[in-house]
Protein backbone atom coordinates (compact mmCIF):
# COMPACT_ATOMS: atom_id res chain seq x y z
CA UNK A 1 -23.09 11.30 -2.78
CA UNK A 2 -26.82 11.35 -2.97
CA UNK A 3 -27.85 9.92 -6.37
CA UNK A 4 -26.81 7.56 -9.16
CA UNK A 5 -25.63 8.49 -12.41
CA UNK A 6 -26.44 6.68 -16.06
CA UNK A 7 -23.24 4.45 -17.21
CA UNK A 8 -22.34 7.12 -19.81
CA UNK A 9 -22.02 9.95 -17.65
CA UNK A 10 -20.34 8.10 -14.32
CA UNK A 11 -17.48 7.17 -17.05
CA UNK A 12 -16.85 10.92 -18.31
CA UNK A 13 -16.81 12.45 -14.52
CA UNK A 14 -14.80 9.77 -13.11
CA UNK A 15 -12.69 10.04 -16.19
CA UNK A 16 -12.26 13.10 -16.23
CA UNK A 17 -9.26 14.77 -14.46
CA UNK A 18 -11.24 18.33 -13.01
CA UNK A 19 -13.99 15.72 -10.85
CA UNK A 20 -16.67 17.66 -9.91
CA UNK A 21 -17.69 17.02 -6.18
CA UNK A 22 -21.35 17.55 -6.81
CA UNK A 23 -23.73 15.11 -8.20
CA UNK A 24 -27.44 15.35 -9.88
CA UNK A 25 -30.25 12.88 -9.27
CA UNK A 26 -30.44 10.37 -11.45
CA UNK A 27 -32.17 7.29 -12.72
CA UNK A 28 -30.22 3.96 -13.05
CA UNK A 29 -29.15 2.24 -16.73
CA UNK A 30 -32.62 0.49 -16.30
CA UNK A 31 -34.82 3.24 -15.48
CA UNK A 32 -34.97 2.41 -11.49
CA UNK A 33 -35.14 5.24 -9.57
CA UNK A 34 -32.00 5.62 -6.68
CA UNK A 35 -33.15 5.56 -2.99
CA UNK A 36 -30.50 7.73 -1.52
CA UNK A 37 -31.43 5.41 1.88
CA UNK A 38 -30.72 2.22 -0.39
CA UNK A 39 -27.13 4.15 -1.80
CA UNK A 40 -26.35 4.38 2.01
CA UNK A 41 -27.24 1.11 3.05
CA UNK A 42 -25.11 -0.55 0.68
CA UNK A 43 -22.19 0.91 0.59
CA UNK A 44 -22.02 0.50 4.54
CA UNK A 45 -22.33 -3.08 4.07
CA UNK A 46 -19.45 -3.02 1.30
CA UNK A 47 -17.13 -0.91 3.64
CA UNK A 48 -17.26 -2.83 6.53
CA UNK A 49 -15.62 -5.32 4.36
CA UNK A 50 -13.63 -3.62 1.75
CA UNK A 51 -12.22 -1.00 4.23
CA UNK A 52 -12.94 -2.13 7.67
CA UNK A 53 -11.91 -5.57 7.46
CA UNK A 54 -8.89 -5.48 5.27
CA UNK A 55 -7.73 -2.37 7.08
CA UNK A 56 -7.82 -4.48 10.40
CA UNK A 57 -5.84 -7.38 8.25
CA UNK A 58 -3.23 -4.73 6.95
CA UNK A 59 -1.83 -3.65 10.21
CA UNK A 60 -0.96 -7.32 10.87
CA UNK A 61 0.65 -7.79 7.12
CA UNK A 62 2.47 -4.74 7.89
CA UNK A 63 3.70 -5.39 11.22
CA UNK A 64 4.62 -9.41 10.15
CA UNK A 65 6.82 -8.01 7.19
CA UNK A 66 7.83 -4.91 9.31
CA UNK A 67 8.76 -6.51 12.55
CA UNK A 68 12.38 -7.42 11.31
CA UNK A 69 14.15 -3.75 11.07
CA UNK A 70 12.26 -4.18 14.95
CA UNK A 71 14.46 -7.50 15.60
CA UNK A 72 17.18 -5.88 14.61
CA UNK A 73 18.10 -3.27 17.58
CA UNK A 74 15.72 -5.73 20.65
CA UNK A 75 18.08 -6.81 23.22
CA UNK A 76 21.42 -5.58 22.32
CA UNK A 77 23.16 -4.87 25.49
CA UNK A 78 22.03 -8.47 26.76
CA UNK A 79 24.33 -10.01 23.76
CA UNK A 80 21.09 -11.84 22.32
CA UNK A 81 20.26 -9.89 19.58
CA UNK A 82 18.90 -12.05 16.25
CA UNK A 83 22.32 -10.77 14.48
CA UNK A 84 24.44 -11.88 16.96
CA UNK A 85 22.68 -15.16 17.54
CA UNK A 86 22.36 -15.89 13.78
CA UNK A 87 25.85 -14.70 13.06
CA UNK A 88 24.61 -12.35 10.79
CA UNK A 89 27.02 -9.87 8.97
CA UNK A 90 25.84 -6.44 7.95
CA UNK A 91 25.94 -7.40 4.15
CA UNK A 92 24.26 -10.91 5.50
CA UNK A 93 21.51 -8.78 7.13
CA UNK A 94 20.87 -6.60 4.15
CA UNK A 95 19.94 -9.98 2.43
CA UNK A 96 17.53 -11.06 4.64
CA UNK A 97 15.62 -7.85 5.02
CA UNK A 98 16.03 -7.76 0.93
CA UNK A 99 14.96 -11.08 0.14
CA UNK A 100 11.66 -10.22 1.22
CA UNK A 101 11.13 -8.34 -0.91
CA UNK A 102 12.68 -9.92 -4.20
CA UNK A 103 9.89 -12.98 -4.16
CA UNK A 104 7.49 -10.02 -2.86
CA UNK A 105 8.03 -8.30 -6.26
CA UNK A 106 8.20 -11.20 -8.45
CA UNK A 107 4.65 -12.92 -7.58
CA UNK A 108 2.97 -9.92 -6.85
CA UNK A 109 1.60 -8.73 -10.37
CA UNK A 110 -0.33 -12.22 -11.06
CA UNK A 111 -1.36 -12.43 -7.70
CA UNK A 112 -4.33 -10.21 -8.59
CA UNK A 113 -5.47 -12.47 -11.58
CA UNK A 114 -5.08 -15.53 -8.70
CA UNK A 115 -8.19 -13.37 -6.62
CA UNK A 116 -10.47 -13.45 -9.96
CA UNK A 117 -9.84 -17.55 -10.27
CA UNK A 118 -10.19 -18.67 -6.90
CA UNK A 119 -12.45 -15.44 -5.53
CA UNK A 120 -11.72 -13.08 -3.56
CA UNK A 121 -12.55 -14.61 -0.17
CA UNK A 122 -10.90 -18.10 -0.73
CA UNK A 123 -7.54 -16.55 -1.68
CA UNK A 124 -7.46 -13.83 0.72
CA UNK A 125 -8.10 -16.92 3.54
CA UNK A 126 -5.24 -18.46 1.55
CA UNK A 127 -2.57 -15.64 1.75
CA UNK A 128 -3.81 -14.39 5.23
CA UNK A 129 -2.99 -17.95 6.58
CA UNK A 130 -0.15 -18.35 4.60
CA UNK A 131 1.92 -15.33 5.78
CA UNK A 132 0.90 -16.12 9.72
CA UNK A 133 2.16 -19.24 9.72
CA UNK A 134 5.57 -18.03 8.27
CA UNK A 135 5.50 -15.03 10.21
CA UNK A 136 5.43 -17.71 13.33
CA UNK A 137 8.52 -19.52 11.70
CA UNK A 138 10.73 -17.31 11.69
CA UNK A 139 11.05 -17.60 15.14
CA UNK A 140 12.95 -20.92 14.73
CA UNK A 141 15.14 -19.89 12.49
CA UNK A 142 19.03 -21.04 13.31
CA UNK A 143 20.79 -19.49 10.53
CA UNK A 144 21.78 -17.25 7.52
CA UNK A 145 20.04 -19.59 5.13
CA UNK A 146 16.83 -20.60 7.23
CA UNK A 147 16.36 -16.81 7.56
CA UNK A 148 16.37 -16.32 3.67
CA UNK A 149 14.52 -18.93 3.20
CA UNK A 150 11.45 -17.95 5.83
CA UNK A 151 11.63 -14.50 4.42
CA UNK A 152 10.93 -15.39 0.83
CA UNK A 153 8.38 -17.36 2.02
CA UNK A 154 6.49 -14.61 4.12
CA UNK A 155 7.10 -12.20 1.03
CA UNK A 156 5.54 -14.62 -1.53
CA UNK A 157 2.57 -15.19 0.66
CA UNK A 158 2.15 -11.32 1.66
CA UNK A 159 3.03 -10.64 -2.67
CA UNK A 160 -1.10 -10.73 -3.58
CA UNK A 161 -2.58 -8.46 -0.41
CA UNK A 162 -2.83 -4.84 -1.02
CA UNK A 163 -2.76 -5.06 -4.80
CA UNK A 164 -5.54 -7.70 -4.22
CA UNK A 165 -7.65 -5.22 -2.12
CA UNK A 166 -7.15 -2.13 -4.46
CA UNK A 167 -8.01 -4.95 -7.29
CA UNK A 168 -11.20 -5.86 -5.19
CA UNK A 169 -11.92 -2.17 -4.55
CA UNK A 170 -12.18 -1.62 -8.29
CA UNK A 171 -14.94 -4.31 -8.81
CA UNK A 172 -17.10 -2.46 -6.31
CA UNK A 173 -16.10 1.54 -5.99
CA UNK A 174 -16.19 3.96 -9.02
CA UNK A 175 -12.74 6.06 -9.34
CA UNK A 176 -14.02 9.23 -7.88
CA UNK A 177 -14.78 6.91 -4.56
CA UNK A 178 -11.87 5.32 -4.08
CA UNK A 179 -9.14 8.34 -2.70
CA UNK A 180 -10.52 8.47 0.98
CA UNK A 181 -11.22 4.66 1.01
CA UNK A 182 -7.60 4.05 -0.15
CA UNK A 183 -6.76 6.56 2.46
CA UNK A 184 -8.37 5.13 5.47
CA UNK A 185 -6.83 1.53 4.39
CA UNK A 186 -3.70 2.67 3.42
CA UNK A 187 -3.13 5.43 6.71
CA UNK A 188 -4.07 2.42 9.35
CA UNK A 189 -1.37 0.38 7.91
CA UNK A 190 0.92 2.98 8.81
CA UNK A 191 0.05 2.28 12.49
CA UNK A 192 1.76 -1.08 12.35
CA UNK A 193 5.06 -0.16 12.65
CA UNK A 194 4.29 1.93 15.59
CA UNK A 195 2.50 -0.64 17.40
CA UNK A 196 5.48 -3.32 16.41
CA UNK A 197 7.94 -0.61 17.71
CA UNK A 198 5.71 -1.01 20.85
CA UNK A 199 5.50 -4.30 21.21
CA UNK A 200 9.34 -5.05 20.59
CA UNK A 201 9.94 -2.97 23.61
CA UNK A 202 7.65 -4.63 25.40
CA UNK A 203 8.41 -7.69 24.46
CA UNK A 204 12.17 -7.01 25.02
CA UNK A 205 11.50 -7.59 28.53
CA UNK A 206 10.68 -11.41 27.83
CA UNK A 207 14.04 -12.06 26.82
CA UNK A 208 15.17 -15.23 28.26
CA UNK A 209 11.47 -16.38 29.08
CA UNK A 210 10.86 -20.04 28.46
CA UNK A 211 14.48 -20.14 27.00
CA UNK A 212 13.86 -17.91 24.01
CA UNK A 213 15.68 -14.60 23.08
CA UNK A 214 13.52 -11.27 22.91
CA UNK A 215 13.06 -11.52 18.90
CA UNK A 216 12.00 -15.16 18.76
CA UNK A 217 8.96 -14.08 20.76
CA UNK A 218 8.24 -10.89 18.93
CA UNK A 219 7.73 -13.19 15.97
CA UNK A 220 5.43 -15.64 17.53
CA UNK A 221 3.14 -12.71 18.79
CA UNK A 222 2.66 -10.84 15.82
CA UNK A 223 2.54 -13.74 13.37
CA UNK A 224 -0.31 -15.33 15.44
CA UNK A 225 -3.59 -12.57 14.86
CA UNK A 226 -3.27 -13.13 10.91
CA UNK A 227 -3.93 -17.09 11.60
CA UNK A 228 -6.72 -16.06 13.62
CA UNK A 229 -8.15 -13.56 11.21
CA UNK A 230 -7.83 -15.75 8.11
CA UNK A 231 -10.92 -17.63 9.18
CA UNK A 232 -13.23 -14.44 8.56
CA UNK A 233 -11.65 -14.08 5.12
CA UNK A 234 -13.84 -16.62 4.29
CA UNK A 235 -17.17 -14.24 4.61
CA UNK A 236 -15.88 -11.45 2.15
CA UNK A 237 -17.94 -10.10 -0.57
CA UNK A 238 -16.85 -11.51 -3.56
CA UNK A 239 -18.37 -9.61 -6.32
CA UNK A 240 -21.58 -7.35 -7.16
CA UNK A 241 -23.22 -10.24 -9.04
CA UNK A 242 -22.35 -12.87 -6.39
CA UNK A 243 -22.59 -11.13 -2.83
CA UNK A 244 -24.44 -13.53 -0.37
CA UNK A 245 -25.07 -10.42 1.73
CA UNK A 246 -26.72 -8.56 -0.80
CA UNK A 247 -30.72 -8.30 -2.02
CA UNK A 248 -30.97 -8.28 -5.79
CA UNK A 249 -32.43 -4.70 -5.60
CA UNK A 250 -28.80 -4.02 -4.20
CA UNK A 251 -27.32 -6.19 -6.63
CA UNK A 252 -28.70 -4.85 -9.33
CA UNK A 253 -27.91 -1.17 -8.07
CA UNK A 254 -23.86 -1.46 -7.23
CA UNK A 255 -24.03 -3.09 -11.35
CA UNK A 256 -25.56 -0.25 -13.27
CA UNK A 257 -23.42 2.63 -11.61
CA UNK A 258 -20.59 1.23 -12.61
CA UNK A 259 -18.37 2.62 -15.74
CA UNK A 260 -17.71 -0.35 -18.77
CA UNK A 261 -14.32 0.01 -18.14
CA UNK A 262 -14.42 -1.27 -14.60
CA UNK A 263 -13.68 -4.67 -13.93
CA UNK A 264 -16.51 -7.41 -13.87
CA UNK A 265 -16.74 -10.56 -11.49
CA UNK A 266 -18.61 -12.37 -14.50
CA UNK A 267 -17.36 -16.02 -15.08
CA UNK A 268 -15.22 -16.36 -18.22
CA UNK A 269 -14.59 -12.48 -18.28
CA UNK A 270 -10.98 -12.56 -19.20
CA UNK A 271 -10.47 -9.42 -21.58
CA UNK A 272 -6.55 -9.73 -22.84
CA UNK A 273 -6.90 -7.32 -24.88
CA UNK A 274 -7.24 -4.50 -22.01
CA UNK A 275 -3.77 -6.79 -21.25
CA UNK A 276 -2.15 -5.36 -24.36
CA UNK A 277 -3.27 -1.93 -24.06
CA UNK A 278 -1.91 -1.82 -20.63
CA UNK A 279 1.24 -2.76 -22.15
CA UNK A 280 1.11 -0.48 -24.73
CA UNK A 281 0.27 2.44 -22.94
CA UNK A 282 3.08 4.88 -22.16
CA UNK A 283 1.52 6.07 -18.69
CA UNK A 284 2.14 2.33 -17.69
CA UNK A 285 6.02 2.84 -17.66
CA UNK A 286 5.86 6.31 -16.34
CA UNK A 287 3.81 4.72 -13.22
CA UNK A 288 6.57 2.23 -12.97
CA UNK A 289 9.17 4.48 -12.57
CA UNK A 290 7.88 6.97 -10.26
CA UNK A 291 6.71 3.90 -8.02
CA UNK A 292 10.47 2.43 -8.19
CA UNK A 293 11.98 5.91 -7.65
CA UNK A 294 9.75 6.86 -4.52
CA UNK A 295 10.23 3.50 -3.14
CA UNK A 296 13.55 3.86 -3.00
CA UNK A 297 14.27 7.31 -2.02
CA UNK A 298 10.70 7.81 -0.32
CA UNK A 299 10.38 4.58 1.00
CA UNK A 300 14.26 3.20 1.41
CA UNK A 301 14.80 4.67 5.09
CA UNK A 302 11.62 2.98 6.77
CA UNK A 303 13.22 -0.62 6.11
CA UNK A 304 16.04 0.16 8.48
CA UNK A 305 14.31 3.21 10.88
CA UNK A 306 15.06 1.69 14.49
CA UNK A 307 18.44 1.72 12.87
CA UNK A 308 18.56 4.95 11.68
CA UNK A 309 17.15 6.45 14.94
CA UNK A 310 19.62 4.59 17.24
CA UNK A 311 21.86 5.55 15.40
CA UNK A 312 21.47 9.31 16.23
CA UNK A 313 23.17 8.48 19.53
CA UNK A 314 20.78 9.89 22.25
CA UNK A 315 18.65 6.87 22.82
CA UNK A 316 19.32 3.12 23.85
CA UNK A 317 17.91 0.19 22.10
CA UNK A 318 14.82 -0.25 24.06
CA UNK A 319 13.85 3.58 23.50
CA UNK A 320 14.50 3.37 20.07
CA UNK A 321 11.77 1.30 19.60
CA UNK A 322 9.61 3.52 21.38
CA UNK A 323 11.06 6.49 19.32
CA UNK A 324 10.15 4.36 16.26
CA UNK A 325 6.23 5.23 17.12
CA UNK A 326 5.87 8.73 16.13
CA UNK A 327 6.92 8.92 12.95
CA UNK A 328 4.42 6.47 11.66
CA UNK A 329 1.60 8.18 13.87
CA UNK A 330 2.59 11.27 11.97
CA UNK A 331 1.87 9.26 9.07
CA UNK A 332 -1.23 8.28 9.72
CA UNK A 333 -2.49 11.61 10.92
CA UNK A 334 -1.25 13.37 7.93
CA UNK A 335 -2.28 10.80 5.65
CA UNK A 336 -5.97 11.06 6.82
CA UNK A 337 -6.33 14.76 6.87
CA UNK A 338 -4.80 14.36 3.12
CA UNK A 339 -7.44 12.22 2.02
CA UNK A 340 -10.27 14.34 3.71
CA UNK A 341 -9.10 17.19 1.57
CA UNK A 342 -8.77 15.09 -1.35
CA UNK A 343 -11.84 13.65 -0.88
CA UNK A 344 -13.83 17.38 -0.66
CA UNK A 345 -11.70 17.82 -3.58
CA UNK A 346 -9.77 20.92 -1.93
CA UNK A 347 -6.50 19.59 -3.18
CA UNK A 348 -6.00 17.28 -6.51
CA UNK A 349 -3.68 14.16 -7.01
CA UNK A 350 -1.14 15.18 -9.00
CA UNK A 351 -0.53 18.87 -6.92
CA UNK A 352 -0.24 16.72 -3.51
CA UNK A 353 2.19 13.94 -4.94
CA UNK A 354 4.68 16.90 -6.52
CA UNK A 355 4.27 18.27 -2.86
CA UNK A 356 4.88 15.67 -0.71
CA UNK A 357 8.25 14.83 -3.03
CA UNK A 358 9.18 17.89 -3.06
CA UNK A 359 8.70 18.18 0.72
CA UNK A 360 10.75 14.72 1.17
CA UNK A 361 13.51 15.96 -0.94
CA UNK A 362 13.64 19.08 1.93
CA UNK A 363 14.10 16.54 4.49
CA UNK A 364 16.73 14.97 3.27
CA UNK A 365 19.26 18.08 2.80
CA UNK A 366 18.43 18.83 6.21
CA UNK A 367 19.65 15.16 7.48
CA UNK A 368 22.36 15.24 5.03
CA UNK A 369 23.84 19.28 6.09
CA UNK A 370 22.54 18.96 9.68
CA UNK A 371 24.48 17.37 12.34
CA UNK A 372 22.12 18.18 15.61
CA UNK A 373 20.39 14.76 16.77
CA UNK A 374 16.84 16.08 17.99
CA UNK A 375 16.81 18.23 14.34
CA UNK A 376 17.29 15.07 12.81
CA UNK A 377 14.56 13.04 14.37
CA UNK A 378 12.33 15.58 13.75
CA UNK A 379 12.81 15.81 10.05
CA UNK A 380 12.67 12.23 10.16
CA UNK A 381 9.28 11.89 11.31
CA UNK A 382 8.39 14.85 8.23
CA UNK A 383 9.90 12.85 5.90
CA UNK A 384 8.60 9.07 6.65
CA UNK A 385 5.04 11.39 7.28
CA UNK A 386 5.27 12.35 3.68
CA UNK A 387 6.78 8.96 2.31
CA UNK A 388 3.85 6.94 3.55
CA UNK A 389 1.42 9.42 1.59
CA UNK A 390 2.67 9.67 -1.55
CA UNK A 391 1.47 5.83 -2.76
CA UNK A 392 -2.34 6.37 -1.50
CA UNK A 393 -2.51 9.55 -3.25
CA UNK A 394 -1.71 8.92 -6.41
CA UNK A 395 -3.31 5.38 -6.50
CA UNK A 396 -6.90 6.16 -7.94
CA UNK A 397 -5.47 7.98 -10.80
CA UNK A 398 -3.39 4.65 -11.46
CA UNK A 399 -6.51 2.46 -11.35
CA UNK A 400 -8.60 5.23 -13.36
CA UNK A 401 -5.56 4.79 -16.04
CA UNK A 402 -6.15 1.07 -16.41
CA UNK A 403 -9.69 -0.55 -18.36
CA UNK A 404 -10.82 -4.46 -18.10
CA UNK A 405 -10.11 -7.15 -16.21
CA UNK A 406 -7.16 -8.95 -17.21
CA UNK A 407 -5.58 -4.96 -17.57
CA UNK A 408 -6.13 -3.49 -14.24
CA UNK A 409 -5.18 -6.83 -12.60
CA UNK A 410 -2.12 -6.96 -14.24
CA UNK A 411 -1.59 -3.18 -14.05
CA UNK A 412 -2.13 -2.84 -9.73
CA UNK A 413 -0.48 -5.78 -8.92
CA UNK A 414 2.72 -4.65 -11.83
CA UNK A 415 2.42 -1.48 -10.19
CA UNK A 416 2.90 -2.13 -6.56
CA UNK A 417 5.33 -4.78 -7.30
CA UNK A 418 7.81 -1.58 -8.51
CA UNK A 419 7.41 -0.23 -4.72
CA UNK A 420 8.93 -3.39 -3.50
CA UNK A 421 12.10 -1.92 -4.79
CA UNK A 422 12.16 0.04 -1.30
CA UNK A 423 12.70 -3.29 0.10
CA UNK A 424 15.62 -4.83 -2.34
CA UNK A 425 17.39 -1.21 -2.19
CA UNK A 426 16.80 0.28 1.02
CA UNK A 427 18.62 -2.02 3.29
CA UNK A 428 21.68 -1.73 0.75
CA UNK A 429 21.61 2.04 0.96
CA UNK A 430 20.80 2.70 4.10
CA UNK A 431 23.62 -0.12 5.26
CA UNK A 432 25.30 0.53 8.65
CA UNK A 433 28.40 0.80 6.76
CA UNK A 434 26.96 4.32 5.89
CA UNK A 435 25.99 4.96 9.47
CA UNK A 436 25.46 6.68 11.71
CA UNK A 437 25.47 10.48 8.95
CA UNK A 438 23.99 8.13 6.41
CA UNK A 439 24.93 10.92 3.60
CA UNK A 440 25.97 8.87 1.03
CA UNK A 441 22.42 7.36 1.61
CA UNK A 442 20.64 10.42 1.74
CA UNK A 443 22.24 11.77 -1.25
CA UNK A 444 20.93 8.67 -3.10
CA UNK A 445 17.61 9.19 -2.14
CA UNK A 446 17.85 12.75 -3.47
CA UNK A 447 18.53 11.52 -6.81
CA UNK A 448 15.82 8.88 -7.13
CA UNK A 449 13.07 11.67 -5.46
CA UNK A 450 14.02 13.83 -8.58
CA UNK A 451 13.49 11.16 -10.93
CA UNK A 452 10.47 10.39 -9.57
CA UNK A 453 8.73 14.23 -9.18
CA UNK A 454 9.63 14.02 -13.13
CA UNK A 455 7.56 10.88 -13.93
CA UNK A 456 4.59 11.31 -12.20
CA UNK A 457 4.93 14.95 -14.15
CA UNK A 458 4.82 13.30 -16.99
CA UNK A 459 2.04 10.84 -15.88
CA UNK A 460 0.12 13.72 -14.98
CA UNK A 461 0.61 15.46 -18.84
CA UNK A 462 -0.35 11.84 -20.16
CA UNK A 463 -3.54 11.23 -18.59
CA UNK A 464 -4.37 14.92 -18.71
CA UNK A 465 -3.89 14.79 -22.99
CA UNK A 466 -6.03 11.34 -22.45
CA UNK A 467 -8.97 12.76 -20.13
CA UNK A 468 -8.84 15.65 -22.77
CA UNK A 469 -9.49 13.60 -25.73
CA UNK A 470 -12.51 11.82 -24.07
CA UNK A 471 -14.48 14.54 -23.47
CA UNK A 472 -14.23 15.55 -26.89
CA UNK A 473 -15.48 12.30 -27.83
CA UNK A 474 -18.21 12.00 -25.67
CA UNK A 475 -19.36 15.45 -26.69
CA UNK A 476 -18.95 14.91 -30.35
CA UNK A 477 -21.30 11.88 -29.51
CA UNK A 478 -23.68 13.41 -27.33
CA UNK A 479 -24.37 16.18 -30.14
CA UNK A 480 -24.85 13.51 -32.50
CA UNK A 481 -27.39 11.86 -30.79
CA UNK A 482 -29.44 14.86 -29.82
C-alpha cells in the first residue's frame, strides 16, 4: 500500500467485508501529505518487532508448552520414559497435559488489559521470563502432583502471549493489514513442534547423561532460549504515541491512519463501555463457539500427535518423533501460501475457514473408515495442515468485530482463551484407552467440526448484516455533508 487514507474512509474499507486491495493517494487527518518512502520506512521498523521478534519468541512458547506430548513417547524401550518414572497413569497423564491448559484459559482474557497497565514491553519481559523458568522446572519434577503443579504454572505464565501480540498488533496495524502479518506469526509457530519433535530425538540419545533421563533434558533445553530472549522484550515498541524508536513525523503518521475504533495507548484510556458492547454483541458468542468447537475437533489431535503416530504401528519411538516433523511443516507451508492469497485478496475469510473445516471433517472419515497405516499418516499431516490454519484466518475479522480498548482486550484474549479447550479436551478424547483406531475420538471431532462450520456461518451472516448497515450510514452522511 502506497498512500494514506483520511480516518473516515480507512474505517469504511477496513470495515467493510468486500476490502478492496487498491488504495488512492491521500492526505493525512491533518492535511500532511504521505511519503510513500516514509509509509515504508515505518512499518519496517514496526515489523521487525511486531512480527519478527514475537514470531522468533512464539516458536519457543510453542515448543515449551508443546514439548510434553514429545516427553511422552522419548525413551521408551530404555524403561525411562517420564510416565514410567513419574508413575503416571493414562487418566493421570491426561491431567497433566490438561492442566495446562485449564489456568491457560482462565487468566488468559485479562491478560491483555495486564499489557495496557504495565506496557507492552515490561509484561512481555515478564511472561517471557516467567514461562522459561517453569519450562526449566519441569525437569525436576518427582511426581503426579509436582507435574500439575509446574504445568499450571507454565500455562498461567504462557495465558497473556499471543492474545497480547494480536492485542499489540491492533494498536499499530489497521484490519485490512493484519491477515498476512497474523499469518507469518501464526505459520512460524507451527514450526515448533517440528523442531521439538527434532530435538526429542536428538536429545533421546542423552538419556542417562549426567544421571538424567532423556525428558528431563529436553526440558532444560527448550525452556532455556525464552530466559535468554526475555531480556530484548524490554526494547519493544510500546505504542504509536510513545515509541522511543520513532521521529514525531512517524509518530504523528502511524496516529492519523488509524480508524476511532482502534485501540489507543493514551494514559487513562479505559473505554468500558466498548466492554459492554462486546458483551452484548451476538457475534461475540458465535466467535466463542466456533473457537471451542475447532479447538477441540480441529485442534484436539495435535496435543497427543507422537501418540497418535506411534500408534499406527510402523515406526519406533525415536522415529516417531521424527515423523512428528512433517505435519507441522505442512502447516506452515500451507498456512503461508493461505495468507499470500488472502493477503492479494484472491480468497476471503469466511470462504477459506468453511474450507479448511470442511476439508478437516474429510480427514477424519478417512482415519475413522481407513485401516492402512501410511493412508493414515498422510491424512494426518492434511488434517493438522488445515487445523493450524483455521485460527489465523479468521482472526482479523474477530479483531475488526471488536471497537475500544477495554473491548478488544477483553474480546482477543476471551477469544483465544475458548481455543484452550483443545488442551482440556484433547488429551481426554484422544486417550490411549481409544488407541491405537482412535474412532470413538475421531467421531467426536466430527461432531464438534460441524458445530463449528455452523457458527462461524453465522458469524459470517452477522458481521455481513453489520458491515451492511455501515455503509449505509456513512453514505447517508457523506450525502449530507456534500
Amino acid at each position: 500500500m502506497t498512500s494514506s487514507i483520511i480516518k473516515d474512509r480507512t474505517k469504511v474499507n477496513d470495515t467493510a467485508v468486500s476490502e478492496r486491495s487498491t488504495d488512492v493517494a491521500a492526505t493525512g487527518d491533518q492535511g500532511l501529505p504521505v511519503d510513500p518512502k516514509l509509509e515504508k520506512a515505518v512499518m519496517k521498523k514496526i515489523d521487525f518487532w511486531l512480527v519478527g521478534f514475537y514470531s522468533l519468541v512464539y516458536i519457543f512458547r510453542v515448543i515449551d508448552s508443546g514439548n510434553y506430548s514429545n516427553a511422552a513417547i522419548i525413551n521408551l524401550e530404555n524403561g525411562t520414559g517420564i510416565k514410567k518414572q513419574l508413575g503416571l497413569s493414562p487418566s493421570q497423564w491426561a491431567w497433566t497435559l490438561s492442566i495446562f491448559s485449564y489456568s491457560y484459559m482462565i487468566f488468559e482474557p485479562t491478560n491483555t488489559l495486564a499489557m495496557k497497565v504495565f506496557s507492552p514491553s515490561k509484561w512481555m519481559f515478564v511472561l517471557i521470563i516467567s514461562w522459561g523458568i517453569s519450562a526449566c522446572s519441569s525437569a525436576a519434577a518427582q511426581d503426579f502432583k509436582g507435574m500439575m503443579c509446574i504445568r499450571f504454572a507454565i500455562g498461567l505464565a504462557e495465558a497473556g502471549f499471543f492474545p497480547a501480540v494480536l492485542y499489540h498488533m491492533a494498536f499499530w496495524y489497521k484490519p485490512s493489514e493484519m491477515p498476512q502479518r497474523i499469518a507469518i506469526f501464526y505459520s512460524v509457530g507451527q514450526l515448533s513442534p517440528a523442531v521439538s519433535g527434532f530435538l526429542a530425538y536428538a536429545v533421546g540419545f542423552m538419556d542417562g547423561l549426567g544421571g538424567l533421563s532423556g525428558w528431563r533434558w529436553l526440558f532444560l533445553i527448550e525452556g532455556l532460549p525464552a530466559i535468554a530472549l526475555s531480556v530484548f522484550a524490554l526494547w519493544l515498541p510500546d505504542y504509536p504515541e510513545t515509541a522511543r524508536i520513532l521521529t514525531d513525523k512517524e509518530r504523528e503518521y502511524l496516529q492519523d491512519r488509524l480508524a476511532d475504533t482502534a485501540p489507543t495507548g493514551k494514559k487513562g484510556h479505559w473505554d468500558f463501555y466498548s466492554l459492554r458492547k462486546v458483551v452484548r454483541d451476538p457475534t461475540f458468542y458465535t466467535f466463542t463457539g466456533y473457537w471451542i468447537c475447532h479447538g477441540i475437533g480441529g485442534f484436539g489431535v495435535g496435543t497427543a500427535l507422537p501418540t497418535v503416530i506411534y500408534e499406527l504401528g510402523f515406526t519406533t519411538t525415536s522415529k516417531s518423533q521424527l515423523m512428528n516433523i512433517p505435519p507441522y511443516v505442512s502447516a506452515f507451508l500451507f498456512l503461508n501460501i493461505v495468507g499470500y492469497f488472502l493477503h492479494k485478496k484472491t480468497i476471503r475469510p469466511w470462504t477459506t475457514a468453511v474450507a479448511i473445516e470442511s476439508t478437516i471433517i474429510v480427514c477424519y472419515i478417512i482415519l475413522f473408515t481407513v485401516n492402512v497405516p501410511i493412508v493414515r499418516y498422510i491424512f494426518l499431516i492434511v488434517a493438522v495442515s488445515c487445523a493450524g490454519s483455521a485460527y489465523p484466518v479468521i482472526w482479523p475479522e474477530r479483531i475488526r468485530a471488536l471497537e475500544g480498548t477495554v473491548g478488544s482486550g477483553l474480546g482477543i484474549g476471551w477469544t483465544n482463551a475458548m481455543a484452550q479447550f483443545s488442551g482440556i479436551a484433547g488429551p481426554h478424547v484422544f486417550s490411549t484407552d481409544f488407541g491405537p483406531s482412535y474412532h470413538v475420538s475421531y467421531g467426536i471431532c466430527l461432531g464438534f467440526l460441524s458445530v463449528g462450520i455452523a457458527s462461524i456461518l453465522t458469524s459470517w451472516l452477522l458481521i455481513w448484516r453489520r458491515d451492511r448497515k455501515r455503509q449505509i450510514e456513512q453514505t447517508r452522511t457523506g450525502e449530507t455533508a456534500a
